[in-house]
N, C-alpha and C. Protein backbone atom coordinates (compact mmCIF):
# COMPACT_ATOMS: atom_id res chain seq x y z
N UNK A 1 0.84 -1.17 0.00
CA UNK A 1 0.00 0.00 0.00
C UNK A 1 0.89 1.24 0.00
N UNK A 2 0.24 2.05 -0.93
CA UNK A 2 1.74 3.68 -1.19
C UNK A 2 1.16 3.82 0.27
N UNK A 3 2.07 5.29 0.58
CA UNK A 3 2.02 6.56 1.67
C UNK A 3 0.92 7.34 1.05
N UNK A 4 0.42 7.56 -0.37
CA UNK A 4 -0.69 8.29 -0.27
C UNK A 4 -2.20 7.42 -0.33
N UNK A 5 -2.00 6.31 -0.14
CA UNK A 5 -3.00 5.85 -0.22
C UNK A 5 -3.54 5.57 1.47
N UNK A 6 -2.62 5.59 2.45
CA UNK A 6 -2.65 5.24 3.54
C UNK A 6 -2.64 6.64 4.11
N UNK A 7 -2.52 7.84 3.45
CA UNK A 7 -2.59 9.16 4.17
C UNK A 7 -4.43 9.42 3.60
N UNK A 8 -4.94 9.26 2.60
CA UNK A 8 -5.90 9.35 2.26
C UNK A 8 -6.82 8.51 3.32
N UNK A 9 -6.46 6.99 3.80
CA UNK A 9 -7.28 6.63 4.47
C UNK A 9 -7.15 7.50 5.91
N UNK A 10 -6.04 7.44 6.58
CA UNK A 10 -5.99 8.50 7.97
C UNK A 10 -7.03 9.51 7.52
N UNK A 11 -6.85 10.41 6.08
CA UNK A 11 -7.54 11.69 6.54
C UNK A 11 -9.10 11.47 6.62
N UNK A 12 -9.32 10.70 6.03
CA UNK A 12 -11.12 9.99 5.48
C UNK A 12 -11.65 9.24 6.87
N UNK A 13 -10.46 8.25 8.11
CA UNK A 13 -11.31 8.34 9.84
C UNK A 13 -11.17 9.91 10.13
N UNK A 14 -10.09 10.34 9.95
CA UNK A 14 -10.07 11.68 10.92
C UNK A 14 -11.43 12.46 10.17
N UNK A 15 -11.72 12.70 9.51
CA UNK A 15 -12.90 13.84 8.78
C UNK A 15 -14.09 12.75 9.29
N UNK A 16 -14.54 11.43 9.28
CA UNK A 16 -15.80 10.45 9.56
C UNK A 16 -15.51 10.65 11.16
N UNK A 17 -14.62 10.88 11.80
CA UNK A 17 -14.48 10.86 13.20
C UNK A 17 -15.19 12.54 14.14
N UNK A 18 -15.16 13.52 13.56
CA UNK A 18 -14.91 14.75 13.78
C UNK A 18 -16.75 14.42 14.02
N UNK A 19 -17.53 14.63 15.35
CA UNK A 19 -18.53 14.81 16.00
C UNK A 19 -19.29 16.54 15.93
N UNK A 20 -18.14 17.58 16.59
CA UNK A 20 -18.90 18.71 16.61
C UNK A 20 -19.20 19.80 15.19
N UNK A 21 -18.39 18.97 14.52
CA UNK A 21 -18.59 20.39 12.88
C UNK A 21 -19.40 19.20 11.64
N UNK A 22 -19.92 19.86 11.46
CA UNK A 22 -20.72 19.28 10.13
C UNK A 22 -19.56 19.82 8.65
N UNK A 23 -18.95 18.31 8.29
CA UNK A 23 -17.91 18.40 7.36
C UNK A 23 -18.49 17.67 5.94
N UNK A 24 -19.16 17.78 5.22
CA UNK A 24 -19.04 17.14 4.11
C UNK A 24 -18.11 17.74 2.51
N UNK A 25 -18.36 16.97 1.75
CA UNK A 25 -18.09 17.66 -0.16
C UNK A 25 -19.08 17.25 -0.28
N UNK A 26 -19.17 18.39 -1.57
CA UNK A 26 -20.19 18.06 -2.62
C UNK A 26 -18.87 18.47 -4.13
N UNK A 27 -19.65 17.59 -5.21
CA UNK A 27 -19.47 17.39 -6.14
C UNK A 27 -19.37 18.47 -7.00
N UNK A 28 -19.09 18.76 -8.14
CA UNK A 28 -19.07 19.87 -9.09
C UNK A 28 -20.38 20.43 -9.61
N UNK A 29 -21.70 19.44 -9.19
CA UNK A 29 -22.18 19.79 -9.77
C UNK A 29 -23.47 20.14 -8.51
N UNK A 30 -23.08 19.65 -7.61
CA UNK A 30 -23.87 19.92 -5.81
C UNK A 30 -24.17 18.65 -5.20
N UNK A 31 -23.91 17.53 -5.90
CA UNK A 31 -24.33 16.14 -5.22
C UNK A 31 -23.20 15.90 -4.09
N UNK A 32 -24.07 15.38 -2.56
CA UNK A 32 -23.24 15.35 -1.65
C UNK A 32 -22.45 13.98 -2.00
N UNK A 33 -20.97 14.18 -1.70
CA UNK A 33 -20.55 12.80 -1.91
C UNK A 33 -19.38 12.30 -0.75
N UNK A 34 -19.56 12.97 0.25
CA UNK A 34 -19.03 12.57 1.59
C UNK A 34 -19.69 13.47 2.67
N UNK A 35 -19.57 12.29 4.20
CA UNK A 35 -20.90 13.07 5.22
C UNK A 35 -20.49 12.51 6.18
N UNK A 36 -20.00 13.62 7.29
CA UNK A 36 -18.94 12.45 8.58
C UNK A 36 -20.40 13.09 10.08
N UNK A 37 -19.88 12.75 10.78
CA UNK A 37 -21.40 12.41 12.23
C UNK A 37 -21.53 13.87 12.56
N UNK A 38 -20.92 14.83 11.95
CA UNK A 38 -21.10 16.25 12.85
C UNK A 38 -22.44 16.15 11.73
N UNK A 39 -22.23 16.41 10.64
CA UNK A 39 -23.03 17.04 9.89
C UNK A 39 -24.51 15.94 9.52
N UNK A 40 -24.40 14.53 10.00
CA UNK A 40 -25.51 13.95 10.69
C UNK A 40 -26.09 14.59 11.72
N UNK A 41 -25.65 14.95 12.75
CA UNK A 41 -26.55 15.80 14.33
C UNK A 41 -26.93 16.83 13.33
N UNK A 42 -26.01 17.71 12.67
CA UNK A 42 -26.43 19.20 12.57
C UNK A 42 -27.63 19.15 11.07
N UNK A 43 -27.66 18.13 10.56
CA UNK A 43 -28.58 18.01 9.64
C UNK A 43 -29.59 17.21 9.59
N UNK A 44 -29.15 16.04 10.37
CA UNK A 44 -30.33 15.46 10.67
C UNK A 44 -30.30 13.73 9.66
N UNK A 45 -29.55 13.52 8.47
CA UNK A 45 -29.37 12.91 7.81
C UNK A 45 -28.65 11.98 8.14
N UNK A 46 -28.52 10.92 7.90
CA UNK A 46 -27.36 9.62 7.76
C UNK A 46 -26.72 9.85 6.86
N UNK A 47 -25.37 9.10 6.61
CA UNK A 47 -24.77 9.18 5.47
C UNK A 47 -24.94 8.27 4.14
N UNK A 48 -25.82 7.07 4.38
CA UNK A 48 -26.81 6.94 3.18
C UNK A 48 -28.13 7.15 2.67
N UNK A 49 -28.54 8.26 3.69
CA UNK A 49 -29.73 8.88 3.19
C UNK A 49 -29.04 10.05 2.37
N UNK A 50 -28.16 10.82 2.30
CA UNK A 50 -27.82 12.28 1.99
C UNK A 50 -26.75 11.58 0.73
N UNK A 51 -25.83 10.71 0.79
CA UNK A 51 -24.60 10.67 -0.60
C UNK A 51 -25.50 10.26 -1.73
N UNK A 52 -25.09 11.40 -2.70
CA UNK A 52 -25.84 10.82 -3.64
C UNK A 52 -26.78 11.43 -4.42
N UNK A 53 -27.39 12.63 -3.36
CA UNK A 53 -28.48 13.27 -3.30
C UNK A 53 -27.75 14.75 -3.81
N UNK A 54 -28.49 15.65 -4.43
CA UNK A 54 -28.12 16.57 -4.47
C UNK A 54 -28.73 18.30 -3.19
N UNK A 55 -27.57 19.13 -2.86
CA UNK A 55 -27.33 19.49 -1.39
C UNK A 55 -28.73 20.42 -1.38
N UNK A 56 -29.28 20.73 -2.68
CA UNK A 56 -30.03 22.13 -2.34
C UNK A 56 -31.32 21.36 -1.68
N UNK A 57 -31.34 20.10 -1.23
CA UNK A 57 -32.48 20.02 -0.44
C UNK A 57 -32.46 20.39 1.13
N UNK A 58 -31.25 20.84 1.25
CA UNK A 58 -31.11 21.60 2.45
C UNK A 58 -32.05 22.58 2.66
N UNK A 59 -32.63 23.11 1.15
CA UNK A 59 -33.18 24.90 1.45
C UNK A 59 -34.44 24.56 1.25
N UNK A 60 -35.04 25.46 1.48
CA UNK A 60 -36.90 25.20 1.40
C UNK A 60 -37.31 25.30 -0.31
N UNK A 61 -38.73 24.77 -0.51
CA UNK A 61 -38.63 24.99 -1.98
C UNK A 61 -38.45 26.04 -2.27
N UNK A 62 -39.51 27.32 -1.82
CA UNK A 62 -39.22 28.67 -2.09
C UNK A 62 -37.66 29.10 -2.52
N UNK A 63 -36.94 28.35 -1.87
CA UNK A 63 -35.26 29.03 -1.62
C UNK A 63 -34.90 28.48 -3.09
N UNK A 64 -35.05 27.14 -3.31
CA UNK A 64 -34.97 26.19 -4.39
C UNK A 64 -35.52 27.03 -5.70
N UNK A 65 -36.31 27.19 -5.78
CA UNK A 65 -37.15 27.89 -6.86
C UNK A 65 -36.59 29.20 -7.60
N UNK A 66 -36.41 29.48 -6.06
CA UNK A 66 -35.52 31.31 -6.48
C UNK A 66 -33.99 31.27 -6.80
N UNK A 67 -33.56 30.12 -6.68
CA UNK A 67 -32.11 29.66 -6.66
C UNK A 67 -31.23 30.11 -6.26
N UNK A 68 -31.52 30.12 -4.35
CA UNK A 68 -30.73 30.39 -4.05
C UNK A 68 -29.59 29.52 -3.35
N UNK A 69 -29.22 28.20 -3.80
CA UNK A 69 -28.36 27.46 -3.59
C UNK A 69 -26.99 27.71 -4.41
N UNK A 70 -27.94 28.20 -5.70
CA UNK A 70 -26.98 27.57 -6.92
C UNK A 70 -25.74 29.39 -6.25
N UNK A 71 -26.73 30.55 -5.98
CA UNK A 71 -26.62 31.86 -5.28
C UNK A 71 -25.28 32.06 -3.87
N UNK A 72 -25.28 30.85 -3.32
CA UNK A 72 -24.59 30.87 -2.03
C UNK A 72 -22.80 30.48 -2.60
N UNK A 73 -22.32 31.57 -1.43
CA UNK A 73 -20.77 31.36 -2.24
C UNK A 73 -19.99 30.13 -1.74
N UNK A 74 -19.30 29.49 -2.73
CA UNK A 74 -19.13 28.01 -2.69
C UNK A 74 -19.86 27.11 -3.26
N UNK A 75 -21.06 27.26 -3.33
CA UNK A 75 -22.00 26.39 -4.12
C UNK A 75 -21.50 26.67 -5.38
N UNK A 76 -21.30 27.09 -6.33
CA UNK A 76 -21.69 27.00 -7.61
C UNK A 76 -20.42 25.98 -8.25
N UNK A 77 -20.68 25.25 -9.59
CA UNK A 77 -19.89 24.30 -10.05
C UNK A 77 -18.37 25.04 -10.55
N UNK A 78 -17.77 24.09 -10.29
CA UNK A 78 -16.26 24.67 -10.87
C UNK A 78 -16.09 24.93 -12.59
């Protein structure tokens, strides 16, 4: 096994380990595709209810509609 494949796994418990901050990614295009236990409490989700899914169901439809996901800085695709 390389050193970066074994630093990738350390950093992937340490980020699934981290309880008080809600840490995920999302994808280029907003689909969540990693979700460690902070951001379970603070959202309410498991991490196979939410990977997979795309994030703007965080916002109400209204918010959705008016787009303000795509609106928030960091959200938008690379």
């Amino acid at each position: 096994m390389s050193n970066d494949h074994l630093t990738d796994i350390a950093y992937r418990h340490f980020i699934e380990s981290v309880k008080d901050y809600a840490i995920y990614m999302l994808s280029a295009d907003g689909t969540v595709i990693s979700w460690n236990e902070g951001a379970r409490r603070a959202k309410g989700y498991l991490s196979d209810e939410i990977i997979g899914r795309y994030f703007g169901l965080f916002y109400s439809e209204a918010e959705q509609l008016s787009g303000v996901p795509a609106k928030k800085p960091g959200n938008r695709p690379a």
